[in-house]
PDB file of N, CA and C in Angstrom:
ATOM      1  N   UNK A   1     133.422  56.593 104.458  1.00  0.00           N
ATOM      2  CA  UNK A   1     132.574  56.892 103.340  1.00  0.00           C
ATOM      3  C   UNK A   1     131.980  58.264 103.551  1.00  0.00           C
ATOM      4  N   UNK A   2     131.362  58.761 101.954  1.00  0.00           N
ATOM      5  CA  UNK A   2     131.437  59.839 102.211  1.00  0.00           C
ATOM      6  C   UNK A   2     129.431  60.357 102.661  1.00  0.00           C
ATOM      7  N   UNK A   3     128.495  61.003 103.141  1.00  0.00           N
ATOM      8  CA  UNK A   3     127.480  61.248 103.050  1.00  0.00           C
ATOM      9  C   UNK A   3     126.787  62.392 102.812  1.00  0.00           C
ATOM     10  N   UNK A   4     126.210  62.635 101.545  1.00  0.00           N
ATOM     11  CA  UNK A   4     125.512  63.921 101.026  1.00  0.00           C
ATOM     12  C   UNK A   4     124.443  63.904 101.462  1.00  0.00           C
ATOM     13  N   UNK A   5     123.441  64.342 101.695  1.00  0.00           N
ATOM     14  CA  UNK A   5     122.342  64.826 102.477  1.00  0.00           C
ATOM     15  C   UNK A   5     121.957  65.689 101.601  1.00  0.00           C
ATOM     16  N   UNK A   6     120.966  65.444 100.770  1.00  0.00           N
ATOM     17  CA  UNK A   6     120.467  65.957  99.497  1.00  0.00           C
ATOM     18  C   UNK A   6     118.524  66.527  98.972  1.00  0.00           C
ATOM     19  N   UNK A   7     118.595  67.617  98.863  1.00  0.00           N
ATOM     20  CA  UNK A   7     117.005  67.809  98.350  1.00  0.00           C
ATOM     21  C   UNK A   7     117.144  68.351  96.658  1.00  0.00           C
ATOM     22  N   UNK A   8     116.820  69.804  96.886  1.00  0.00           N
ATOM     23  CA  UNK A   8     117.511  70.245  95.500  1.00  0.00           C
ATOM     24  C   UNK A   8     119.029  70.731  95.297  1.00  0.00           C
ATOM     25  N   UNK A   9     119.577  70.824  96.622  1.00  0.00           N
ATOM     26  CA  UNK A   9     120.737  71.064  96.481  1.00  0.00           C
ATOM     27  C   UNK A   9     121.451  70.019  97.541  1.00  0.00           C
ATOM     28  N   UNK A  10     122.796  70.128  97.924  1.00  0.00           N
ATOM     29  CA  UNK A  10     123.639  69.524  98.831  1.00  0.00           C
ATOM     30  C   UNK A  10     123.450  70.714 100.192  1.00  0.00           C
ATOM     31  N   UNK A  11     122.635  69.958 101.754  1.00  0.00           N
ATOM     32  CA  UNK A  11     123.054  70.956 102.677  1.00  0.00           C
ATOM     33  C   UNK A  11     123.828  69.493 104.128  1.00  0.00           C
ATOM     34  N   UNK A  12     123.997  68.926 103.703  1.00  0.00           N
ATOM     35  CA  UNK A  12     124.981  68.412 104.380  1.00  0.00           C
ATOM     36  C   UNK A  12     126.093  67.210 103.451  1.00  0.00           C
ATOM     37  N   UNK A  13     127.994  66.844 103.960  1.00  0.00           N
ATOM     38  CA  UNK A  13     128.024  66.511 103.544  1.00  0.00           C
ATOM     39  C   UNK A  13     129.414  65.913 104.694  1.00  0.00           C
ATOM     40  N   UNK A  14     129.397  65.092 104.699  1.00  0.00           N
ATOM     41  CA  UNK A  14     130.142  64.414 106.131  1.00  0.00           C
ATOM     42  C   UNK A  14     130.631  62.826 105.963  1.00  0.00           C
ATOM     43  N   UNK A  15     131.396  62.348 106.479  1.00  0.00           N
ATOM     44  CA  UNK A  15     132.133  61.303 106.588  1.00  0.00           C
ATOM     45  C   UNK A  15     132.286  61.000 107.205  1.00  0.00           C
ATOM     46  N   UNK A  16     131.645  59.402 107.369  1.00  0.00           N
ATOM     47  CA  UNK A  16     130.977  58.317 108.450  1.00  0.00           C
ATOM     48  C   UNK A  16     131.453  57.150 108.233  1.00  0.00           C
ATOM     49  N   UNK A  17     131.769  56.468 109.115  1.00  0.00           N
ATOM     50  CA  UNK A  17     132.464  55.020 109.885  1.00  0.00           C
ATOM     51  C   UNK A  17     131.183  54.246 110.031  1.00  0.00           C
ATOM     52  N   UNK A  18     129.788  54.730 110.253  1.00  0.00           N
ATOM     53  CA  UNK A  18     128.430  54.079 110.938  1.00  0.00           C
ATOM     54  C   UNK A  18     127.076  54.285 110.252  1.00  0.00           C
ATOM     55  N   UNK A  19     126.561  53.864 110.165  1.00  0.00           N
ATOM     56  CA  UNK A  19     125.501  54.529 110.003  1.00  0.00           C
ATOM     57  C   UNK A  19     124.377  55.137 110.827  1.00  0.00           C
ATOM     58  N   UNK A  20     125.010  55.238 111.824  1.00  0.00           N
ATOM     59  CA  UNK A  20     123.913  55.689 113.337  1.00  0.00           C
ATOM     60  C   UNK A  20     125.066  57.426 113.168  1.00  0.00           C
ATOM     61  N   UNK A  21     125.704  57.260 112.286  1.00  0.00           N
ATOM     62  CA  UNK A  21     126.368  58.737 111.832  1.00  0.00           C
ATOM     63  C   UNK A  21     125.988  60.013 111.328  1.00  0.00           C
ATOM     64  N   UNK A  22     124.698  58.694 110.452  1.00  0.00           N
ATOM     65  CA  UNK A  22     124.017  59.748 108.974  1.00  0.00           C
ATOM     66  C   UNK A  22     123.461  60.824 109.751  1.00  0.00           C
ATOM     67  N   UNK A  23     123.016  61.847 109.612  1.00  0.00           N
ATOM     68  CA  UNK A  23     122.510  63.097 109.762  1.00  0.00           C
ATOM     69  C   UNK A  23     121.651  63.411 108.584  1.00  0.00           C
ATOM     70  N   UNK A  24     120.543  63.418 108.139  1.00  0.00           N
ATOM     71  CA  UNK A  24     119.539  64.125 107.140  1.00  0.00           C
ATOM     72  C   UNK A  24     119.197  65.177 107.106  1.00  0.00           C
ATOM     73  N   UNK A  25     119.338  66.360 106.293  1.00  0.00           N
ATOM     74  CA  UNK A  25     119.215  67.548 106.252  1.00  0.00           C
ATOM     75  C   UNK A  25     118.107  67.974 105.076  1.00  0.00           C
ATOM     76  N   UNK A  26     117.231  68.844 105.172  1.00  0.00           N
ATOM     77  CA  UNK A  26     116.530  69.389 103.733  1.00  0.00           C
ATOM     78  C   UNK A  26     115.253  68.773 104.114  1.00  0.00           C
ATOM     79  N   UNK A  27     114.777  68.607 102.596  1.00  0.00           N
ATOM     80  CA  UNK A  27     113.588  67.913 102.751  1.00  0.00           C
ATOM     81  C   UNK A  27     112.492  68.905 101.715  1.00  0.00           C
ATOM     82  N   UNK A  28     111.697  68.494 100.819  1.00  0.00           N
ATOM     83  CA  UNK A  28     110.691  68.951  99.338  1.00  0.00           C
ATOM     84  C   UNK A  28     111.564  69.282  98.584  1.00  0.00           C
ATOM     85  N   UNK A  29     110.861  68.093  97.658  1.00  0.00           N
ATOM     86  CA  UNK A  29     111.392  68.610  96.439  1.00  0.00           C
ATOM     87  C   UNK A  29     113.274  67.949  96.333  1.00  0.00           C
ATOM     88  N   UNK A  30     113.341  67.379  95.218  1.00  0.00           N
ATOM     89  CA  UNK A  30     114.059  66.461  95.177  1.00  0.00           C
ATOM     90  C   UNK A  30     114.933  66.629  93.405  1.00  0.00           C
ATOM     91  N   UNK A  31     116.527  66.658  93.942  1.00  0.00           N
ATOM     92  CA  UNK A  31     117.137  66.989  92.372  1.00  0.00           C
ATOM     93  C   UNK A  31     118.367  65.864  92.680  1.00  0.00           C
ATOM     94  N   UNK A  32     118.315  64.820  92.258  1.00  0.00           N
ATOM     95  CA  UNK A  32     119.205  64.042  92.636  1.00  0.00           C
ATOM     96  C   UNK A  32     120.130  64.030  91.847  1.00  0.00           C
ATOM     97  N   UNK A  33     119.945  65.183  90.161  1.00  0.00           N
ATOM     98  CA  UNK A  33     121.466  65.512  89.452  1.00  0.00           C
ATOM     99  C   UNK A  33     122.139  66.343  90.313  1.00  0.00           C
ATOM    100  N   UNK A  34     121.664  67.079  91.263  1.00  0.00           N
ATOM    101  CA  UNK A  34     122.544  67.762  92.101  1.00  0.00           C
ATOM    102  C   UNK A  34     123.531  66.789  93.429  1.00  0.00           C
ATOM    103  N   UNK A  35     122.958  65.925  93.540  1.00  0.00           N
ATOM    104  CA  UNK A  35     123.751  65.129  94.825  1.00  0.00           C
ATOM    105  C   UNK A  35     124.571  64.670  94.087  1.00  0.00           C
ATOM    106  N   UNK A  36     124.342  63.759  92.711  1.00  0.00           N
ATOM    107  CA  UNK A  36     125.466  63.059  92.087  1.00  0.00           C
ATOM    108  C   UNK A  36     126.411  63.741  91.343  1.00  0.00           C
ATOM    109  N   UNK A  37     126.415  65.027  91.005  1.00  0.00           N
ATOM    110  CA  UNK A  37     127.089  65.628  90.754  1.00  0.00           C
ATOM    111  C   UNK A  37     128.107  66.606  92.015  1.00  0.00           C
ATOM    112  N   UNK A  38     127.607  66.773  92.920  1.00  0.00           N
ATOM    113  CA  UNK A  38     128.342  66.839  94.066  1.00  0.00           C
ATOM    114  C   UNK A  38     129.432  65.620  94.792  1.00  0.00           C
ATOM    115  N   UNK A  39     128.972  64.541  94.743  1.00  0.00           N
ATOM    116  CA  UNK A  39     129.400  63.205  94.538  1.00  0.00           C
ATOM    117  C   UNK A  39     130.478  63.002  93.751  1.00  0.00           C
ATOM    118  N   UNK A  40     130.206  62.793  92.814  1.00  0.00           N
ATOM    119  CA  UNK A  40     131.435  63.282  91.276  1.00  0.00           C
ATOM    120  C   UNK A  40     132.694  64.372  91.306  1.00  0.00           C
ATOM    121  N   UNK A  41     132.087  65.211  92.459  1.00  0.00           N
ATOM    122  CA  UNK A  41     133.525  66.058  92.289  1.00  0.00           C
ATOM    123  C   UNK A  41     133.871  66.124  93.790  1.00  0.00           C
ATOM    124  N   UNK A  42     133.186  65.073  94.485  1.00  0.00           N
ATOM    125  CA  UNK A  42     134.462  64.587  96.024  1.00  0.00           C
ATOM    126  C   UNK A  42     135.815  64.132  95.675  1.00  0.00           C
ATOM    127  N   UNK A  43     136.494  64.390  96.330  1.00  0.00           N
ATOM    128  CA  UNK A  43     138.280  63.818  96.395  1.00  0.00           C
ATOM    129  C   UNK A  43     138.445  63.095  97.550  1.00  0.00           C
ATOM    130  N   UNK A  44     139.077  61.964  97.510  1.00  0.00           N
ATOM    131  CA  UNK A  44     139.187  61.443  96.215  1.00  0.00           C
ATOM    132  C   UNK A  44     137.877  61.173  95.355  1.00  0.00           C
ATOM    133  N   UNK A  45     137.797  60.816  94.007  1.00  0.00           N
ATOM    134  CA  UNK A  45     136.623  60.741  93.802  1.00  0.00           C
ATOM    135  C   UNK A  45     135.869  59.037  94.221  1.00  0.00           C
ATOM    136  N   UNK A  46     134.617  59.061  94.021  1.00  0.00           N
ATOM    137  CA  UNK A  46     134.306  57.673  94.590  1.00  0.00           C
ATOM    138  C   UNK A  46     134.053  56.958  93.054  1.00  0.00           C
ATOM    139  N   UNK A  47     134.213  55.624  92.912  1.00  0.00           N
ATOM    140  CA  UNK A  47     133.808  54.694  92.212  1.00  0.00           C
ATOM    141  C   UNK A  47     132.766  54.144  91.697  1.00  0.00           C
ATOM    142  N   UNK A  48     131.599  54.431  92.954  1.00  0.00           N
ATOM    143  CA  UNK A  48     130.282  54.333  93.347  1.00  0.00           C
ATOM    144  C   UNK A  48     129.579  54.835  93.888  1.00  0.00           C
ATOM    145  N   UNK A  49     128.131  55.526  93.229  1.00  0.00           N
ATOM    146  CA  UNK A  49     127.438  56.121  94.247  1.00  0.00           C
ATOM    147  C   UNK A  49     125.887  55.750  94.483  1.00  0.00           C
ATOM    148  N   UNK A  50     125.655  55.780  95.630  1.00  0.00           N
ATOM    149  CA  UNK A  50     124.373  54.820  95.776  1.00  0.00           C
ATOM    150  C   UNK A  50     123.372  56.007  96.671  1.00  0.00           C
ATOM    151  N   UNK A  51     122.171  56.356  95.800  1.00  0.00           N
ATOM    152  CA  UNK A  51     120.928  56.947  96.152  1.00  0.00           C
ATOM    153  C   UNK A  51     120.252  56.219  96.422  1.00  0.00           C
ATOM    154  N   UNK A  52     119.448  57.005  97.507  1.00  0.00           N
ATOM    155  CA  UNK A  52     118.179  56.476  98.154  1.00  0.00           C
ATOM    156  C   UNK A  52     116.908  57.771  98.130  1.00  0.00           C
ATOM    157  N   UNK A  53     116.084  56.865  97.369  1.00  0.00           N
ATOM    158  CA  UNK A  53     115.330  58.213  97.214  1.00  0.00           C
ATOM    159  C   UNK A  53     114.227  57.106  96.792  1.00  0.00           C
ATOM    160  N   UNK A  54     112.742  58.483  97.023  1.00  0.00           N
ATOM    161  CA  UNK A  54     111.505  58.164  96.726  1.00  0.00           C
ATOM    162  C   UNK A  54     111.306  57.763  94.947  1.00  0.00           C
ATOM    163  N   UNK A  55     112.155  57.933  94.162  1.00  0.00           N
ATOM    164  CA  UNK A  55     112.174  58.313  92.857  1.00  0.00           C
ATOM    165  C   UNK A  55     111.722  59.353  92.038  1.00  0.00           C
ATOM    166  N   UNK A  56     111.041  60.108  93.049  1.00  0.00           N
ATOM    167  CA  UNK A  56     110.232  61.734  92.386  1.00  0.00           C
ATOM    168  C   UNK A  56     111.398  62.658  92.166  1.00  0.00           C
ATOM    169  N   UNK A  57     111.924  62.192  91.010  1.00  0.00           N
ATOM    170  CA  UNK A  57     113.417  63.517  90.849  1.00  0.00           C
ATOM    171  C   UNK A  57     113.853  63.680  89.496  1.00  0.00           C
ATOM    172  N   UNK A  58     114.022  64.566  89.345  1.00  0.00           N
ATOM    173  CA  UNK A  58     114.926  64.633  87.846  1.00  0.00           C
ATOM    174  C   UNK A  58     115.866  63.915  87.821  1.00  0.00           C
ATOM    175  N   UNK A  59     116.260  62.727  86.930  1.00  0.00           N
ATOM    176  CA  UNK A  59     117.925  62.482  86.885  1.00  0.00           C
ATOM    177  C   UNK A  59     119.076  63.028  85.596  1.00  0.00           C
ATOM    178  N   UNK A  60     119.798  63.498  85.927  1.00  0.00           N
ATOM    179  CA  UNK A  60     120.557  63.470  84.914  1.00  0.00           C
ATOM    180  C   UNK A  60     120.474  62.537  83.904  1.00  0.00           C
ATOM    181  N   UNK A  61     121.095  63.555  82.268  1.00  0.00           N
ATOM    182  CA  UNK A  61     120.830  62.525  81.184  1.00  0.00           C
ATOM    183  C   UNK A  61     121.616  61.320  80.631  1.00  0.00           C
ATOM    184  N   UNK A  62     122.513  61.583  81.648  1.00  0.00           N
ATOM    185  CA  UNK A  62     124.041  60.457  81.682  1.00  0.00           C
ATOM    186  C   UNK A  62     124.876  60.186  82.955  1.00  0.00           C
ATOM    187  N   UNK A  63     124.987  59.179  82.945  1.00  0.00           N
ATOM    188  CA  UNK A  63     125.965  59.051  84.630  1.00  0.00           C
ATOM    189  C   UNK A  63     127.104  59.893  84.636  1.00  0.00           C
ATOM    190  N   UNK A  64     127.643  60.075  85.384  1.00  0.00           N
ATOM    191  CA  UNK A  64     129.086  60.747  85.870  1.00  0.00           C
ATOM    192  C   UNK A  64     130.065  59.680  85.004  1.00  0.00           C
ATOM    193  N   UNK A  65     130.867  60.366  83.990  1.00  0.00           N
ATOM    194  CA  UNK A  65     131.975  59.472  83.893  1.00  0.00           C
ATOM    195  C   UNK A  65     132.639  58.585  84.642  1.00  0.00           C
ATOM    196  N   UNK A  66     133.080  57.230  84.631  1.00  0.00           N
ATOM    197  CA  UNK A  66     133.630  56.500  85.667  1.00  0.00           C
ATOM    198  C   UNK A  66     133.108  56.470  87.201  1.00  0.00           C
ATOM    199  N   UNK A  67     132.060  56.604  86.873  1.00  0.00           N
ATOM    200  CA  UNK A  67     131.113  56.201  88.604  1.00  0.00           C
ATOM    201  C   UNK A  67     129.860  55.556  88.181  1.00  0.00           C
ATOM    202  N   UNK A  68     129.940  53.977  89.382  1.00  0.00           N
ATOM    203  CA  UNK A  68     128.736  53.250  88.820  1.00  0.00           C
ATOM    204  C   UNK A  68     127.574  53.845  89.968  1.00  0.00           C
ATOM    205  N   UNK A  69     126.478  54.551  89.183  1.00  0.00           N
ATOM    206  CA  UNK A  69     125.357  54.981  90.119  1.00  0.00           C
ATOM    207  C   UNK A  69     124.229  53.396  90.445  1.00  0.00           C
ATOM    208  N   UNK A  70     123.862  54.034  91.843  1.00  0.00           N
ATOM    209  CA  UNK A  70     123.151  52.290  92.237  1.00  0.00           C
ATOM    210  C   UNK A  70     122.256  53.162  93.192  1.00  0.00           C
ATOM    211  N   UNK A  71     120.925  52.896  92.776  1.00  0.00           N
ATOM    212  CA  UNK A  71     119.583  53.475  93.339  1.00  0.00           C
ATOM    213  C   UNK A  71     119.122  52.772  94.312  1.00  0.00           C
ATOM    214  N   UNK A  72     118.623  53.214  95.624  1.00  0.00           N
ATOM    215  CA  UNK A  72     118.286  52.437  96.569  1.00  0.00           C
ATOM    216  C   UNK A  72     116.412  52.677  96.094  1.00  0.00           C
ATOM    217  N   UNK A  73     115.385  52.222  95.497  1.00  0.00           N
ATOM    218  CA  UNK A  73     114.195  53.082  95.287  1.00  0.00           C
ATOM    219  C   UNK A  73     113.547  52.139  96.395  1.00  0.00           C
ATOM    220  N   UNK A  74     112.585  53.657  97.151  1.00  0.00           N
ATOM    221  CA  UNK A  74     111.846  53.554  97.984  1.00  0.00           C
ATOM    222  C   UNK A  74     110.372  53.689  97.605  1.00  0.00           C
ATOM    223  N   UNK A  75     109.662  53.634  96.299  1.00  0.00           N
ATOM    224  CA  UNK A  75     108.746  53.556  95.820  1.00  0.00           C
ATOM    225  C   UNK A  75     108.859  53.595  94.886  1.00  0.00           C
ATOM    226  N   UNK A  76     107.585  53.296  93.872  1.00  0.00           N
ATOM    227  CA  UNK A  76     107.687  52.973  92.304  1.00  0.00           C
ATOM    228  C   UNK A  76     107.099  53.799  91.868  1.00  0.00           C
ATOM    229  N   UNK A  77     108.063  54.639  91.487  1.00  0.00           N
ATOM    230  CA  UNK A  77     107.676  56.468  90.598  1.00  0.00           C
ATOM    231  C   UNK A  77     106.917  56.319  89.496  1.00  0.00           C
ATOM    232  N   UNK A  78     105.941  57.516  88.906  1.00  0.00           N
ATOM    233  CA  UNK A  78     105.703  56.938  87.759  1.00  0.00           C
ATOM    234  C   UNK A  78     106.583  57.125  86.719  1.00  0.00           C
ATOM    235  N   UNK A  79     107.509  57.785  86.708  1.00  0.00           N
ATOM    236  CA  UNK A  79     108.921  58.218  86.176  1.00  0.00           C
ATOM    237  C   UNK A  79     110.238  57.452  86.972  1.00  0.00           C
ATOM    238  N   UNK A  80     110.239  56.000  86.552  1.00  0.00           N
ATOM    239  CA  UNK A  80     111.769  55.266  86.567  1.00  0.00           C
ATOM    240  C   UNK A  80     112.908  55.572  86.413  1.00  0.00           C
ATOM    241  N   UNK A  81     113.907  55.396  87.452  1.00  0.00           N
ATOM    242  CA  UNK A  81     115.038  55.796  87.334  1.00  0.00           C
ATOM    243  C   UNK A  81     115.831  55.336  85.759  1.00  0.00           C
ATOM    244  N   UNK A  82     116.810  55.936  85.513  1.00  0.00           N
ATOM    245  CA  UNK A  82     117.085  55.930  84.175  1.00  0.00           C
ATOM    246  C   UNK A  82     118.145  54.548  83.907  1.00  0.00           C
ATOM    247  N   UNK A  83     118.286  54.404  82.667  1.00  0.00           N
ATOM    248  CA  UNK A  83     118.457  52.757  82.670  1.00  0.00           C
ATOM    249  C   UNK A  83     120.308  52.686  82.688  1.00  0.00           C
ATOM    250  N   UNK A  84     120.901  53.862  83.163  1.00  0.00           N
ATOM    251  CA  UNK A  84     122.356  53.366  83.366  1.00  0.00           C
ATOM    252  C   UNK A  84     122.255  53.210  84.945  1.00  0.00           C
ATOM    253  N   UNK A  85     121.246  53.014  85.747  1.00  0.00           N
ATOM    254  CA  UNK A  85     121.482  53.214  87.087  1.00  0.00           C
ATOM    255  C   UNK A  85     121.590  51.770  86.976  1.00  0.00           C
ATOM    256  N   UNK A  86     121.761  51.276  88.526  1.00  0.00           N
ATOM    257  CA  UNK A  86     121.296  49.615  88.983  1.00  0.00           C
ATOM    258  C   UNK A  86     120.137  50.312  89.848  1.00  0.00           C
ATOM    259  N   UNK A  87     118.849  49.544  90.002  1.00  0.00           N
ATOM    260  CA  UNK A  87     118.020  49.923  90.908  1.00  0.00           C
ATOM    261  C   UNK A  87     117.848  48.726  91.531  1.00  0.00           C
ATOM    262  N   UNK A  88     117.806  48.813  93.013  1.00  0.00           N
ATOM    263  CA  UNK A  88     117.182  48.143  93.829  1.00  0.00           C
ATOM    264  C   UNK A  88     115.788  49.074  94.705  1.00  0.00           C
ATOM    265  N   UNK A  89     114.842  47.714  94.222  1.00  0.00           N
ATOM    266  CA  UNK A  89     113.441  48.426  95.073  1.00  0.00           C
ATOM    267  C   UNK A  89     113.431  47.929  96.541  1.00  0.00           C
ATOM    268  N   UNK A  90     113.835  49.423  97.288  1.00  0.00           N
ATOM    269  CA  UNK A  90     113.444  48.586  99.087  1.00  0.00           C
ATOM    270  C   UNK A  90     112.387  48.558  99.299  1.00  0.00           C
ATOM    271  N   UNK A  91     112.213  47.592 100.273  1.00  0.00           N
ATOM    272  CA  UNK A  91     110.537  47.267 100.565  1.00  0.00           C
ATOM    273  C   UNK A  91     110.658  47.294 102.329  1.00  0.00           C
ATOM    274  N   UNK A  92     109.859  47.706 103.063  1.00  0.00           N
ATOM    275  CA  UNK A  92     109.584  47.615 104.800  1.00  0.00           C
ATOM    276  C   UNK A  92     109.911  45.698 104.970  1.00  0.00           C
ATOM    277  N   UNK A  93     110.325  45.862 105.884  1.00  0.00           N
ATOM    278  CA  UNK A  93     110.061  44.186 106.618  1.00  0.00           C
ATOM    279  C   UNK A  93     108.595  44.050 106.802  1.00  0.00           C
ATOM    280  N   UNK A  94     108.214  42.236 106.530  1.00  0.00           N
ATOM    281  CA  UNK A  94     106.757  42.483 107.494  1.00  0.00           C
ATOM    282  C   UNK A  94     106.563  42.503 108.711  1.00  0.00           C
TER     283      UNK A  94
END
């Protein structure tokens, strides 16, 4: 699989077997039409793409043709992800 590492732009983007793989790069400030659109034009292309983010971001005004986007949200923005996503809200263990 493939991993973008995303703020306002793409500065990492690598392909992982693990997840003790991921590498996080960037950090303020958050454009997540830029990751999924980076996403969108990987080869092969993917089917699915799944963000994880605080929800503080612009999203694009339409999904990527033929890719189902699936939100990992890590808090409840006051600006909701947009309603072609799937969102799942993560929450900490207790």
């Amino acid at each position: 699989m493939s991993v973008l590492a995303v703020d306002t732009r793409v500065h990492a983007a690598r392909r992982v077997s693990r997840a003790s793989q991921v590498r996080l790069a960037g950090g303020g400030g958050t454009d997540m039409g830029a990751g999924i659109s980076a996403a969108a034009a990987l080869r092969p292309r993917p089917s699915v793409v799944i963000v994880l983010t605080d929800g503080y971001t612009p999203w694009p005004p339409a999904p990527p043709a033929g890719i189902r986007v699936i939100v990992g949200l890590l808090a409840r923005p006051d600006r909701p992800p947009p309603p072609w996503a799937r969102v799942i809200l993560l929450q900490e263990a207790p």
